[in-house]
Protein backbone atom coordinates (compact mmCIF):
# COMPACT_ATOMS: atom_id res chain seq x y z
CA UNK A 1 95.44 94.17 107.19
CA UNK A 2 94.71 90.36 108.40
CA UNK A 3 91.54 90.55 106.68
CA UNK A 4 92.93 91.75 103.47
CA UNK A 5 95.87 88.79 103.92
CA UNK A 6 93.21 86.15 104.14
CA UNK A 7 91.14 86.94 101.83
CA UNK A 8 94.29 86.81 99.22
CA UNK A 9 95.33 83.37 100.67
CA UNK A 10 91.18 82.15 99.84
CA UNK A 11 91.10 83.70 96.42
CA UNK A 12 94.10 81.77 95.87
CA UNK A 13 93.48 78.37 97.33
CA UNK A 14 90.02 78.39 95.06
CA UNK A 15 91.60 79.58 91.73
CA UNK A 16 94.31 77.13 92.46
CA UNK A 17 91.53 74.14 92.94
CA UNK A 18 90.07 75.57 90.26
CA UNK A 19 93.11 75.35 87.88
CA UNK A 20 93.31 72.32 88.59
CA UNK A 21 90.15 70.96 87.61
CA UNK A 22 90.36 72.31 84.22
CA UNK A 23 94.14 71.72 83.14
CA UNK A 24 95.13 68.20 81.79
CA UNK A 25 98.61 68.89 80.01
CA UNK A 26 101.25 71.27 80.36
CA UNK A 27 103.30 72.36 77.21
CA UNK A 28 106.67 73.82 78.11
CA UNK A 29 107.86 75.35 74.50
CA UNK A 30 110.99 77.76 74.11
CA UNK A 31 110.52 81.04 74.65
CA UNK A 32 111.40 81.79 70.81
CA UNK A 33 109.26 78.71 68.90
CA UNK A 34 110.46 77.95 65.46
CA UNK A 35 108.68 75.84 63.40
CA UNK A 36 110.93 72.46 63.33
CA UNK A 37 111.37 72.53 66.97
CA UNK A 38 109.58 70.26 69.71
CA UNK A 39 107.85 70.92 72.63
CA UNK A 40 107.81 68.87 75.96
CA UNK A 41 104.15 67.63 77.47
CA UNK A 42 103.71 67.24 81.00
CA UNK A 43 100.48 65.33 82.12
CA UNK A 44 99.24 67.13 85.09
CA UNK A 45 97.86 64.27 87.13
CA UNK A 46 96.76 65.44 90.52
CA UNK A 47 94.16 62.88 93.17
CA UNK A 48 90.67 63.70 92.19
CA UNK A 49 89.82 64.69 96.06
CA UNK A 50 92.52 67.87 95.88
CA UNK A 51 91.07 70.36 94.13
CA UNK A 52 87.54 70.31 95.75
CA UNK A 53 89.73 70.31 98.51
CA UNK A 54 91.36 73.46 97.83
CA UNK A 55 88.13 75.07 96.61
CA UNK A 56 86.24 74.47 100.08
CA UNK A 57 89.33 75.40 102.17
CA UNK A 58 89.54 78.63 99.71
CA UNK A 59 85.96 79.44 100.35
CA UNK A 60 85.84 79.20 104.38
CA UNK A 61 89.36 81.31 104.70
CA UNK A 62 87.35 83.87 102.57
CA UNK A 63 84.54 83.56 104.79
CA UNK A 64 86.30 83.42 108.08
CA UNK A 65 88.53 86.74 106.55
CA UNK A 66 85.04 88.66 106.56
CA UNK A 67 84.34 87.83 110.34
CA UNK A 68 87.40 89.21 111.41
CA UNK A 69 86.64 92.81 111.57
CA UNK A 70 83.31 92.24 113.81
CA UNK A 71 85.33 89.76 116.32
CA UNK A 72 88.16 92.23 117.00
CA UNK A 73 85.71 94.84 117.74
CA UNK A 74 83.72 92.93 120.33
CA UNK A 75 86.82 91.45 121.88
């Protein structure tokens, strides 16, 4: 059960990271978009160290989630 929890919380530090390396803008329209109606555009600025950050942290709780099965047998 741990292992499964960690590896979720890795998967989704690195998609996270990885989201947000690729998005620039967000668009918020209404749910039912008519033609004359505007939509608000949020630049999605985020410090150019975070997501690498979130992509290496991602990637060793993934790795430390597949050592957990050997070190609670040998403990």
């Amino acid at each position: 059960m741990w292992r499964a929890l960690f590896l979720a919380v890795g998967v989704f530090m690195m998609l996270l990271g990885a989201e947000a390396l690729a998005v620039e803008t967000v668009d918020f329209r209404p749910f039912l978009h008519k033609a004359n109606e505007t939509y608000k555009t949020i630049p999605y600025d985020v410090e150019p160290w975070l997501p690498w950050s979130l992509i290496c942290g991602g990637a060793m709780v993934c790795i430390y989630s597949f050592t957990l099965p050997t070190r609670f047998k040998n403990s």
